[in-house]
N, C-alpha and C. Protein backbone atom coordinates (compact mmCIF):
# COMPACT_ATOMS: atom_id res chain seq x y z
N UNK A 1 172.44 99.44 36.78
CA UNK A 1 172.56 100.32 35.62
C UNK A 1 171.36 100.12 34.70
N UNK A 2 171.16 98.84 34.46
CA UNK A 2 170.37 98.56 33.64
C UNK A 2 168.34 99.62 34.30
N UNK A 3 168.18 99.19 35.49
CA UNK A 3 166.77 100.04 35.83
C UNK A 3 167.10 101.15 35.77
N UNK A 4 168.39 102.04 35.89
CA UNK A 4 168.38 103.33 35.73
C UNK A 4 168.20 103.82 34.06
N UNK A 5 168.74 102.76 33.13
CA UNK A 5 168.26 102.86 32.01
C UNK A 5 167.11 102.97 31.82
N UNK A 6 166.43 102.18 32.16
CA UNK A 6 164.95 101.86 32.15
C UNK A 6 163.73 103.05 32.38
N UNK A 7 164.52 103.28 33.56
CA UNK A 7 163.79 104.32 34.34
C UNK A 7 164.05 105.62 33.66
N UNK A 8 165.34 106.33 33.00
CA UNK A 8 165.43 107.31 32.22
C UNK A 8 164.20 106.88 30.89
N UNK A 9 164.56 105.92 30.37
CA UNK A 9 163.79 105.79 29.38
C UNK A 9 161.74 106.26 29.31
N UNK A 10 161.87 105.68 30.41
CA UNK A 10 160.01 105.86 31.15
C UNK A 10 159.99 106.97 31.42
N UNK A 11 160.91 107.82 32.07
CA UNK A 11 160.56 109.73 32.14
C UNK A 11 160.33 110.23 30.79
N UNK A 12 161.84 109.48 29.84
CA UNK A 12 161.80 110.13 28.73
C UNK A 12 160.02 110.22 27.70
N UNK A 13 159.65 108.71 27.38
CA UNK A 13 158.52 108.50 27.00
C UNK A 13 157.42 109.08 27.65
N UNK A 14 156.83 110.27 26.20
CA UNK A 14 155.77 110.79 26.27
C UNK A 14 154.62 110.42 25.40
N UNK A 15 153.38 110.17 25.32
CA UNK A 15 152.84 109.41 24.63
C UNK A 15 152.10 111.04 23.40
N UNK A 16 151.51 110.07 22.60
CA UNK A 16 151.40 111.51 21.39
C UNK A 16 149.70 111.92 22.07
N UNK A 17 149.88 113.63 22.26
CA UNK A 17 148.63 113.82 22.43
C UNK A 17 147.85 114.86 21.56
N UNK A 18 146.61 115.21 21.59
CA UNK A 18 145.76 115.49 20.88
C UNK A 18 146.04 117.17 21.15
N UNK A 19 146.55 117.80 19.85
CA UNK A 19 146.78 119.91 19.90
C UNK A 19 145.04 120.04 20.57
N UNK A 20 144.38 119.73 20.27
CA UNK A 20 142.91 120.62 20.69
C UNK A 20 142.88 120.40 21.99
N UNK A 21 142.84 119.06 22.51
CA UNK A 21 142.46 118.89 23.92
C UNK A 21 143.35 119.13 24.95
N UNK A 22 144.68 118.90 24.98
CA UNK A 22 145.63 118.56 25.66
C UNK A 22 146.64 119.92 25.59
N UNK A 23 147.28 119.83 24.34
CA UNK A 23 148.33 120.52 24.21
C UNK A 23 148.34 121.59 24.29
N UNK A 24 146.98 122.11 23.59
CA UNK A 24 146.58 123.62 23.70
C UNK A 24 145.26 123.92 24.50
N UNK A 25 145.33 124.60 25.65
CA UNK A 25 144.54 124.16 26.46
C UNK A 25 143.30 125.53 25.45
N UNK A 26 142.08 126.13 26.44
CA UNK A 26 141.28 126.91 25.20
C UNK A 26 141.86 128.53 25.76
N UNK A 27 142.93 129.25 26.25
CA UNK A 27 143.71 129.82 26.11
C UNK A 27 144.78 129.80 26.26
N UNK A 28 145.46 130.21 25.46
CA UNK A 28 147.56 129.13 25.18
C UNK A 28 147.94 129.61 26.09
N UNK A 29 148.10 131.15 27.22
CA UNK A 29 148.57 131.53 28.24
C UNK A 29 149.79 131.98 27.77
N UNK A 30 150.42 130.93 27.10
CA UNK A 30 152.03 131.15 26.61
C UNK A 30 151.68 130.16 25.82
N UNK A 31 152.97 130.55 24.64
CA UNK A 31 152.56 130.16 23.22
C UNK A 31 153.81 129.07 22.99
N UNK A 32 153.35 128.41 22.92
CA UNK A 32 154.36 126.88 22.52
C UNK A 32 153.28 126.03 21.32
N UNK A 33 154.49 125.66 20.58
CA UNK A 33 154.19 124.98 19.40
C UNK A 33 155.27 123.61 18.80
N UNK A 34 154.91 122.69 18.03
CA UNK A 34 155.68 121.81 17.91
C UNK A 34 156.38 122.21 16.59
N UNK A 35 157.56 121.48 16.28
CA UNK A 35 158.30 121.63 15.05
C UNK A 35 157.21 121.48 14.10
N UNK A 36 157.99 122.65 12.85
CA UNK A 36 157.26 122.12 11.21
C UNK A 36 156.92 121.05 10.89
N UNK A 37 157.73 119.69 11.24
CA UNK A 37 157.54 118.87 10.48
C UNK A 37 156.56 118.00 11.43
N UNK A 38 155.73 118.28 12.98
CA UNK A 38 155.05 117.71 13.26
C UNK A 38 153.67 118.14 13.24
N UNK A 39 154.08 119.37 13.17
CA UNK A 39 152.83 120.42 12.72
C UNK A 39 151.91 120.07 11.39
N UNK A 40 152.95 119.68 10.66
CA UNK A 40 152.26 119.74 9.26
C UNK A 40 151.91 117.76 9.03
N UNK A 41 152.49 117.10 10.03
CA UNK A 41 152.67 115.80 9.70
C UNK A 41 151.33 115.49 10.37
N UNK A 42 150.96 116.43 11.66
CA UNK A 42 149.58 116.31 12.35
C UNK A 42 148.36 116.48 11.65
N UNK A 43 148.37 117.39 10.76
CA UNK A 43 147.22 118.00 9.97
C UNK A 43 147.38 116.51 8.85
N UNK A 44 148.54 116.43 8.20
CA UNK A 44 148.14 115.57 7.06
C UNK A 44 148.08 114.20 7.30
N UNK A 45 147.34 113.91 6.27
CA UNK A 45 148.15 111.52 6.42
C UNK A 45 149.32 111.42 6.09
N UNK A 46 149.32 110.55 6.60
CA UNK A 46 150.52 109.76 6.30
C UNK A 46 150.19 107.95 5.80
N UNK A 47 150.06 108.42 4.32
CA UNK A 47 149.99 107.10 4.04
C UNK A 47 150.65 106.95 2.37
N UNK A 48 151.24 105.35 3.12
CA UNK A 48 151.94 104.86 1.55
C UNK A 48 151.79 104.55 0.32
N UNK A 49 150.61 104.51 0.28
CA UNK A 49 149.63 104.35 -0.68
C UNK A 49 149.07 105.13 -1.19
N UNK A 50 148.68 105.75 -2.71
CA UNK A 50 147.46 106.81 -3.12
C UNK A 50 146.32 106.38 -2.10
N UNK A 51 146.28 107.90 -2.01
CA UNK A 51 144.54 108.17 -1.41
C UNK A 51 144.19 109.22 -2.15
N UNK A 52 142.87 109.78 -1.83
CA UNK A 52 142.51 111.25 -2.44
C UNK A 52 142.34 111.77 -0.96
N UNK A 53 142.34 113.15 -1.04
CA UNK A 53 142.39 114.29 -0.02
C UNK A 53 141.02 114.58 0.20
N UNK A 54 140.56 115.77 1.34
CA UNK A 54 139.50 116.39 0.92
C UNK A 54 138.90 116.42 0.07
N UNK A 55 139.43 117.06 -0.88
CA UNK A 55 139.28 117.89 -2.26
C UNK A 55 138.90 116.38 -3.79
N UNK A 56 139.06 115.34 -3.54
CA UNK A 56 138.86 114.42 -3.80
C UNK A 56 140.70 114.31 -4.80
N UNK A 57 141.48 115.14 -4.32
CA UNK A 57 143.02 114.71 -5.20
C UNK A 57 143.83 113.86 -4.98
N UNK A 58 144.42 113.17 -5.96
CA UNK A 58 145.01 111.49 -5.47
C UNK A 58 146.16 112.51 -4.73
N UNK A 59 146.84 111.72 -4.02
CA UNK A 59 147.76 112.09 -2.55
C UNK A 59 148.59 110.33 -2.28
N UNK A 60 150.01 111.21 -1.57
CA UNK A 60 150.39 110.07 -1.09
C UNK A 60 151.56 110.52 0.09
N UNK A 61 152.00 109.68 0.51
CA UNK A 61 152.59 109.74 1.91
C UNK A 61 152.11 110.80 2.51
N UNK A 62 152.72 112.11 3.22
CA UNK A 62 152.38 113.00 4.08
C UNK A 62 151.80 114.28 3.04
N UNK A 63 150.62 114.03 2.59
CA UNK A 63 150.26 115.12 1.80
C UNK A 63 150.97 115.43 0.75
N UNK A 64 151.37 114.73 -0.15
CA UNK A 64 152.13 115.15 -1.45
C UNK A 64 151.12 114.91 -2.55
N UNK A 65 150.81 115.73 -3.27
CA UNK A 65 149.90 116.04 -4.40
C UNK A 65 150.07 115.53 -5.29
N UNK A 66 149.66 114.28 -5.77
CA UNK A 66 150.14 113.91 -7.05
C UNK A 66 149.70 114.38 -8.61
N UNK A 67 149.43 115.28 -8.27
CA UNK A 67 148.71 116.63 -9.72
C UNK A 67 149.28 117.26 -9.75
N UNK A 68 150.24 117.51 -9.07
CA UNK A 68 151.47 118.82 -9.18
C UNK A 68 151.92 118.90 -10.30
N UNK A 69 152.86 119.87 -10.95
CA UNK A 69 153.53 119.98 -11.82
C UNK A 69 154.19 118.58 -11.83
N UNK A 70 155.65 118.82 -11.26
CA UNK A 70 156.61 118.53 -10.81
C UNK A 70 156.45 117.05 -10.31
N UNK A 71 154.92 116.60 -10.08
CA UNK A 71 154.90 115.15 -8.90
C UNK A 71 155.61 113.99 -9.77
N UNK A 72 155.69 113.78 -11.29
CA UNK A 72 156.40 112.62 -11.99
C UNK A 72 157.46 112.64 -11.68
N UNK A 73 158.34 113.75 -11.65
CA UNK A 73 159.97 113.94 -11.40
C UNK A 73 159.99 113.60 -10.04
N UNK A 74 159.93 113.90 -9.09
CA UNK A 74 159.93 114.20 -7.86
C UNK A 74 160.14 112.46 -7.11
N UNK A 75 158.63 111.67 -7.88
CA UNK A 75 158.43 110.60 -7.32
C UNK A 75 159.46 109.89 -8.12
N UNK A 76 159.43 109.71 -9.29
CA UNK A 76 160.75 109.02 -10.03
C UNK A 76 161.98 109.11 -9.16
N UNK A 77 162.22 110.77 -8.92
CA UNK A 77 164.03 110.85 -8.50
C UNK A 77 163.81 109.96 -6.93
N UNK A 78 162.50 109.62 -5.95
CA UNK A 78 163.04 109.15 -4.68
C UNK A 78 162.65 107.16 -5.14
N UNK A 79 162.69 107.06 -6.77
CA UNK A 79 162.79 105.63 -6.61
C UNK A 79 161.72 104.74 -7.10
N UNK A 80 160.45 105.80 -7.00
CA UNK A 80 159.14 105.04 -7.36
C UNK A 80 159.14 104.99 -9.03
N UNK A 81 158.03 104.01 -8.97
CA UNK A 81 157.51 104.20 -10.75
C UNK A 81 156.01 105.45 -10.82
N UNK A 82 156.25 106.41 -11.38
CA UNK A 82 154.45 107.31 -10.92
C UNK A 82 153.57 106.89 -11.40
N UNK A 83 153.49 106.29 -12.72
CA UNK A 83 152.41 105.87 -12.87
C UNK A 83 151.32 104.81 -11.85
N UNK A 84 152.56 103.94 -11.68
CA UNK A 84 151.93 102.94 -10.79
C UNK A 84 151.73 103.08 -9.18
N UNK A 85 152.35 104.59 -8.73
CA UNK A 85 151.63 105.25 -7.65
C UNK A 85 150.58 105.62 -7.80
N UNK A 86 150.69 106.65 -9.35
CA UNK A 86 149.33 107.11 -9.51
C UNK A 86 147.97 106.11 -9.53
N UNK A 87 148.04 104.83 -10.01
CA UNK A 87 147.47 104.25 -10.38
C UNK A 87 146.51 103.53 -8.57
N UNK A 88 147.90 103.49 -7.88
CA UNK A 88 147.11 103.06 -6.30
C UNK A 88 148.05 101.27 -6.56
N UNK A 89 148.85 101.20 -7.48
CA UNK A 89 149.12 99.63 -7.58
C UNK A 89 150.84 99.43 -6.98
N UNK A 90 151.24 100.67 -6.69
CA UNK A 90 152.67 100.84 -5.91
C UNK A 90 152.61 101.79 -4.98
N UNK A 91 153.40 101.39 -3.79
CA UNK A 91 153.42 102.13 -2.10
C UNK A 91 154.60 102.45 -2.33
N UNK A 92 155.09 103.40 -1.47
CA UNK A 92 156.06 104.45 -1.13
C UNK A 92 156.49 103.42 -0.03
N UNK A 93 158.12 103.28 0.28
CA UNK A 93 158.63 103.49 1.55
C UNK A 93 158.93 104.52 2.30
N UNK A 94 158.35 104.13 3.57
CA UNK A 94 159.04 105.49 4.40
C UNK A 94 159.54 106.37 4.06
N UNK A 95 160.91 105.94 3.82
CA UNK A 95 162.37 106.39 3.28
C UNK A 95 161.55 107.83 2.02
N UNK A 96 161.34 106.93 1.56
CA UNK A 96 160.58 107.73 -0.22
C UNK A 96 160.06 108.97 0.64
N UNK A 97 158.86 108.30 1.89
CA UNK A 97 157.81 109.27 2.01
C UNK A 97 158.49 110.73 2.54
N UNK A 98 159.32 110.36 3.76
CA UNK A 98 159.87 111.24 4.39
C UNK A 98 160.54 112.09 3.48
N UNK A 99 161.50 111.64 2.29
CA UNK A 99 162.05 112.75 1.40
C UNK A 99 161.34 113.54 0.66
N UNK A 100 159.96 112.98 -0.06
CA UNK A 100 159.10 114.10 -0.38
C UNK A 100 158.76 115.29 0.46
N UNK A 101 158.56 114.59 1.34
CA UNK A 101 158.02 115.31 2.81
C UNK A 101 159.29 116.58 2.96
N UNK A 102 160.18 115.97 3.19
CA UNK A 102 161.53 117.35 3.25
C UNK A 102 161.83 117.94 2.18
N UNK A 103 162.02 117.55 1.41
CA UNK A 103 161.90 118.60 -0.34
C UNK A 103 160.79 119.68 -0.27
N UNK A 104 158.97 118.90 0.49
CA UNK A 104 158.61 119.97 0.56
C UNK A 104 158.02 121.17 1.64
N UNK A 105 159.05 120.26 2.64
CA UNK A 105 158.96 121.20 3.54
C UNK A 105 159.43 122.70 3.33
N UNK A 106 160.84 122.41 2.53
CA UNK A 106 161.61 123.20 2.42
C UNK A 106 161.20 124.30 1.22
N UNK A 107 160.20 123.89 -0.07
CA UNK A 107 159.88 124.81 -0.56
C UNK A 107 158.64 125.51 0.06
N UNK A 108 158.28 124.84 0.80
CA UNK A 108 156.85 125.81 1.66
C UNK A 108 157.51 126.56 2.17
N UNK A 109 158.33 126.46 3.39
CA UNK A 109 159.12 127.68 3.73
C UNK A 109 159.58 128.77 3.34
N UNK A 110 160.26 128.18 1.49
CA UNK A 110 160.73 129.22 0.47
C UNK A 110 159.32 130.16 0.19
N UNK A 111 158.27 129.58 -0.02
CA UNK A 111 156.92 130.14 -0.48
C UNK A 111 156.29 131.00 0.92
N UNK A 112 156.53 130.73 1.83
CA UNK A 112 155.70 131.35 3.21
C UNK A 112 156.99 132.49 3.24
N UNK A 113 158.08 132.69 3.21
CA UNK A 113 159.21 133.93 3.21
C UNK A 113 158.47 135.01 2.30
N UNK A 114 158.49 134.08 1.02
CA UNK A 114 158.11 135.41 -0.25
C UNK A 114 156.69 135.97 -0.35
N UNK A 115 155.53 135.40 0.89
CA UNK A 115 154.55 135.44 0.90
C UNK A 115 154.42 136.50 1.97
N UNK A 116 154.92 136.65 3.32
CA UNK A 116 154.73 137.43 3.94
C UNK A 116 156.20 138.17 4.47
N UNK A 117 156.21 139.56 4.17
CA UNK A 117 156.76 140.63 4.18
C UNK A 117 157.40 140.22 5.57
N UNK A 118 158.91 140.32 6.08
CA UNK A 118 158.95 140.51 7.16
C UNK A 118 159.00 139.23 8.02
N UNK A 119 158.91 137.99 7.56
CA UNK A 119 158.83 136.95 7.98
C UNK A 119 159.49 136.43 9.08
N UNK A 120 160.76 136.70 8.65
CA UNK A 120 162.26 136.21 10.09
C UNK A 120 161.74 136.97 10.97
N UNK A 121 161.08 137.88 11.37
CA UNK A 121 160.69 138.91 12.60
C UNK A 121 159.56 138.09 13.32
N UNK A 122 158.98 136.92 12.73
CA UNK A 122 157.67 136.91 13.16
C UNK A 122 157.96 135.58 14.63
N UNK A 123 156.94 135.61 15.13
CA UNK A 123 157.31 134.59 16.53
C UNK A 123 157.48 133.11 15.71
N UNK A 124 158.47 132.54 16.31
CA UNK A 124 158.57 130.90 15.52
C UNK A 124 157.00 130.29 15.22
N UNK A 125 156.13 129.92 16.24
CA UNK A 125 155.27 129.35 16.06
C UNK A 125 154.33 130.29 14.94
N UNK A 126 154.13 131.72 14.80
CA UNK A 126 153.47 131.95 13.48
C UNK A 126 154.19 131.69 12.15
N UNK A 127 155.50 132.03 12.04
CA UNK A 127 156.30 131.15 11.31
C UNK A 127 156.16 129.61 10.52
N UNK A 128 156.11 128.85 11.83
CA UNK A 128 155.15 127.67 11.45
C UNK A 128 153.95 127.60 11.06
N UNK A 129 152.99 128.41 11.21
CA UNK A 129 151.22 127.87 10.87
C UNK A 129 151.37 128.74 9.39
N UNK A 130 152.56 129.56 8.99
CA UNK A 130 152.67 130.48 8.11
C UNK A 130 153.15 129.03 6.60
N UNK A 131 154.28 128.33 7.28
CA UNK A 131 154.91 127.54 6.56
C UNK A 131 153.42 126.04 6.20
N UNK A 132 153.03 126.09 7.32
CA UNK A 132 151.71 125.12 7.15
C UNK A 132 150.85 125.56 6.56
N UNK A 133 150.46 126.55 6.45
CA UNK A 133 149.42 126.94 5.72
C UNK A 133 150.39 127.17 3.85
N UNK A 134 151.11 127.38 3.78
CA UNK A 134 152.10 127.22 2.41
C UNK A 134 152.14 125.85 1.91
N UNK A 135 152.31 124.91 2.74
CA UNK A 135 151.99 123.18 2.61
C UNK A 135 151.09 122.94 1.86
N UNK A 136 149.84 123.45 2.80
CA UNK A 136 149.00 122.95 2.36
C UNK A 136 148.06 123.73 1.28
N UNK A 137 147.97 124.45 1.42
CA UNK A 137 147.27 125.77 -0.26
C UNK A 137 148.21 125.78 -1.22
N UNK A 138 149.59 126.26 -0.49
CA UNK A 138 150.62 126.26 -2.21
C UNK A 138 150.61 127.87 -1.78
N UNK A 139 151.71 128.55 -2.31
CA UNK A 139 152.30 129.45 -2.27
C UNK A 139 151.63 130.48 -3.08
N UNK A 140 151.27 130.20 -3.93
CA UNK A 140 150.42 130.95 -4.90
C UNK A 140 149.33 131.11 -3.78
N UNK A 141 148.34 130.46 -3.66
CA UNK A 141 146.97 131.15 -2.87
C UNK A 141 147.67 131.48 -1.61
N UNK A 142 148.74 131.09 -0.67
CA UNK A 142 148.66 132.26 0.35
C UNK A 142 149.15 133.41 -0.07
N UNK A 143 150.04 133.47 -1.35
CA UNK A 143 150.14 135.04 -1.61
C UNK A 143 148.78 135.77 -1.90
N UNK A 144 147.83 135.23 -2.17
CA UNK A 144 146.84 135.61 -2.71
C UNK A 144 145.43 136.42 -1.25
N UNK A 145 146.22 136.52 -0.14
CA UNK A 145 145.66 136.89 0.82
C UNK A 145 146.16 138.15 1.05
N UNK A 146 146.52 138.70 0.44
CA UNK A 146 147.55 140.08 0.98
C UNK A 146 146.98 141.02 2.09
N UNK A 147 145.87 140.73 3.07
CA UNK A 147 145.54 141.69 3.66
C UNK A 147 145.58 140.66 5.19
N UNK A 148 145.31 139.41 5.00
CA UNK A 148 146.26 138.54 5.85
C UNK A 148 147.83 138.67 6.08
N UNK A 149 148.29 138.70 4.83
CA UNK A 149 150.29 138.49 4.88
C UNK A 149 150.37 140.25 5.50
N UNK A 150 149.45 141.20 5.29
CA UNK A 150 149.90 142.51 5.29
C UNK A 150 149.67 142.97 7.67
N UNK A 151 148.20 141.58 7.92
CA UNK A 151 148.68 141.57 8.65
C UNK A 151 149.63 141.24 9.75
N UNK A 152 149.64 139.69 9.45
CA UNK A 152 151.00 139.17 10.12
C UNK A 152 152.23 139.93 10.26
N UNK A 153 152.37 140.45 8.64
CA UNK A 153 153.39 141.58 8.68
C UNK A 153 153.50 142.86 10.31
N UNK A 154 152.85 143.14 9.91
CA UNK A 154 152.48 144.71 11.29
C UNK A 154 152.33 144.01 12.83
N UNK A 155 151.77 142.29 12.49
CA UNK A 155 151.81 142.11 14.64
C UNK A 155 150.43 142.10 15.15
N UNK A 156 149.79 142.50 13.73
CA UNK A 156 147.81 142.40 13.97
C UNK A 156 147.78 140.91 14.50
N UNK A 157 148.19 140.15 15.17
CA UNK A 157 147.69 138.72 15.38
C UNK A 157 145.66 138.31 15.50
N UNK A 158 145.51 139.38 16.06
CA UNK A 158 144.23 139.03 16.47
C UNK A 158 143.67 139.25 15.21
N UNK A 159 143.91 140.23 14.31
CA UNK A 159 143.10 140.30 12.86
C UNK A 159 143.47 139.40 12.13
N UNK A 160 144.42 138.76 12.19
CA UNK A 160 144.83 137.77 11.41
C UNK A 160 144.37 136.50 11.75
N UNK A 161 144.94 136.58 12.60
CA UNK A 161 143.53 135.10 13.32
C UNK A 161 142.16 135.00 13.00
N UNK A 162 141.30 136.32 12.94
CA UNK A 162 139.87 136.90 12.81
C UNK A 162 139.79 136.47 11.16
N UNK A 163 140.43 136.56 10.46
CA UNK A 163 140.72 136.68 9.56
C UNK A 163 140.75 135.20 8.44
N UNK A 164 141.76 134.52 9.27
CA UNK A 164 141.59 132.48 8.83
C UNK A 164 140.25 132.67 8.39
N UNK A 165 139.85 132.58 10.30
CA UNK A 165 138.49 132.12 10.30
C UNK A 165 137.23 132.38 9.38
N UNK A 166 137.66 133.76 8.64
CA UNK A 166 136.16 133.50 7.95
C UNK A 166 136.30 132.97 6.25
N UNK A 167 136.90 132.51 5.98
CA UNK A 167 138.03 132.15 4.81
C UNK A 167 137.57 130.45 4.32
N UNK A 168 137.41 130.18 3.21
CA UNK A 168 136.50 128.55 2.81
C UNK A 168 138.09 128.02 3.28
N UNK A 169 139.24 128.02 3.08
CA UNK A 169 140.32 127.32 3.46
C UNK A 169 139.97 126.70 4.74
N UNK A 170 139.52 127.41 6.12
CA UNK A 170 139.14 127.50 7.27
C UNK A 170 138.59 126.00 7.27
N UNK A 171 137.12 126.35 6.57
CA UNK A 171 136.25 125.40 6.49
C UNK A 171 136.23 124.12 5.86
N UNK A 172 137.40 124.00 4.84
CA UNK A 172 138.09 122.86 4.34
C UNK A 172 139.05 121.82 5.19
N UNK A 173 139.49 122.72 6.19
CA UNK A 173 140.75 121.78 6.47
C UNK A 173 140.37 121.37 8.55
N UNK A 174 139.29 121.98 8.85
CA UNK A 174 138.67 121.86 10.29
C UNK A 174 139.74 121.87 11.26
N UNK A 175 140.24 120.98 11.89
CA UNK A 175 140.96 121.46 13.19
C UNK A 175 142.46 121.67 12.55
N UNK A 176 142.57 121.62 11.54
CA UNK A 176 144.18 122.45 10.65
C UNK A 176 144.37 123.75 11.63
N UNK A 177 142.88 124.59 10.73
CA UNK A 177 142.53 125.85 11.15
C UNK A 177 142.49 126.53 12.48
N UNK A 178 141.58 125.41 13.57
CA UNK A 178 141.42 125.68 14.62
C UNK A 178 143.04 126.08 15.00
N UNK A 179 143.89 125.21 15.09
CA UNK A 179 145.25 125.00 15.36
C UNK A 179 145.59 126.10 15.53
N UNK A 180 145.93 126.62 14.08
CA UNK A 180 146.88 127.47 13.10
C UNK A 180 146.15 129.01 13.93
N UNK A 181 144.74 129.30 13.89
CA UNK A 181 144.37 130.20 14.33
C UNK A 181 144.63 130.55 15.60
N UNK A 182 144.74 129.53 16.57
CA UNK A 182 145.00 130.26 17.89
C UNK A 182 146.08 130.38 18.07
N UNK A 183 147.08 129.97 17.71
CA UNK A 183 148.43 129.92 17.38
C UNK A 183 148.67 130.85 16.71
N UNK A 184 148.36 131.76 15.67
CA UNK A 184 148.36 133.20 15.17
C UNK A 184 147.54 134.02 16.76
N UNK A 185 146.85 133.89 17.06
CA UNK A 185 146.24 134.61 17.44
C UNK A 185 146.80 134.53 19.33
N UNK A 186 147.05 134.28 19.50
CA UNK A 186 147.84 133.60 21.40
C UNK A 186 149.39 133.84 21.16
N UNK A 187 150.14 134.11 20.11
CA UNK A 187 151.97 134.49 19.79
C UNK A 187 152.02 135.50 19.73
């Protein structure tokens, strides 16, 4: 019993591989994508500690903004002190990180619905790069694309894809984009 355990276990174990090289080969053929929360956990860090982002903004666990409105409340209600996150002199547990992380998964989602017209219609995986791209800009600037949201809306995939790409977001966030684009553009 015990090697048949074993042995289920060793089929089961897949090791983590790389969306550019592996997962997505350089045409998707068929369009498969991983859950929201690995999608967006791939693009960002994950770390317990302040860091700054790109953009040089303090950050902590999986991309949570600590300039936000809202980031004092938020980090207080899962336990922390903010200042002394903000400061880089207190770490997040897991626990902490992951609940930011789902609080804001769930308003990106709310923000990627009210952003593009038509949304529940769209293939899951644009759905996702829709909700990832809400993550990570904020709801406000992807509404602020309306000729993007207007195409996702209609099924233009390929203009919309065409479209990322020529965009400074694109060029900010490097293989985010790559991702997100062929994945709009291959669903």
């Amino acid at each position: 019993i015990a090697i048949l355990i074993i042995g289920a276990a060793l089929l089961a174990y897949q090791p983590t591989i790389d969306y550019l090289s592996e997962k997505y080969p350089e045409t998707l053929g068929n369009c498969r994508c991983d859950s929201i929360r690995e999608m967006v956990a791939w693009a960002e860090n994950n770390k317990p500690c302040r860091y700054f982002d790109s953009e040089g903004i303090p950050t902590i666990g999986i991309g949570f903004n600590l300039q936000r409105g809202d980031a004092r409340k938020l980090i207080t209600n899962v336990g922390a002190n903010f200042d002394r996150v903000l400061a880089g002199s207190e770490c997040l547990t897991q626990v902490q990180v992951n609940n930011l992380f789902n609080n804001d998964l769930v308003w990106a989602k709310r923000g990627a619905q009210n952003c593009i017209s038509g949304f529940s219609g769209l293939h899951n995986c644009i759905q996702n790069v829709v909700i990832d791209m809400t993550f990570n800009m904020g709801e406000r600037s992807l509404c602020g694309w309306p000729i993007f949201a207007g195409q996702l809306s209609r099924k233009e995939n390929v203009a919309a894809a065409n479209n990322m790409k020529g965009t400074r977001w694109c060029g900010q966030v490097g293989r985010r984009c790559t991702r997100n684009t062929d994945l709009v553009r291959n669903c």
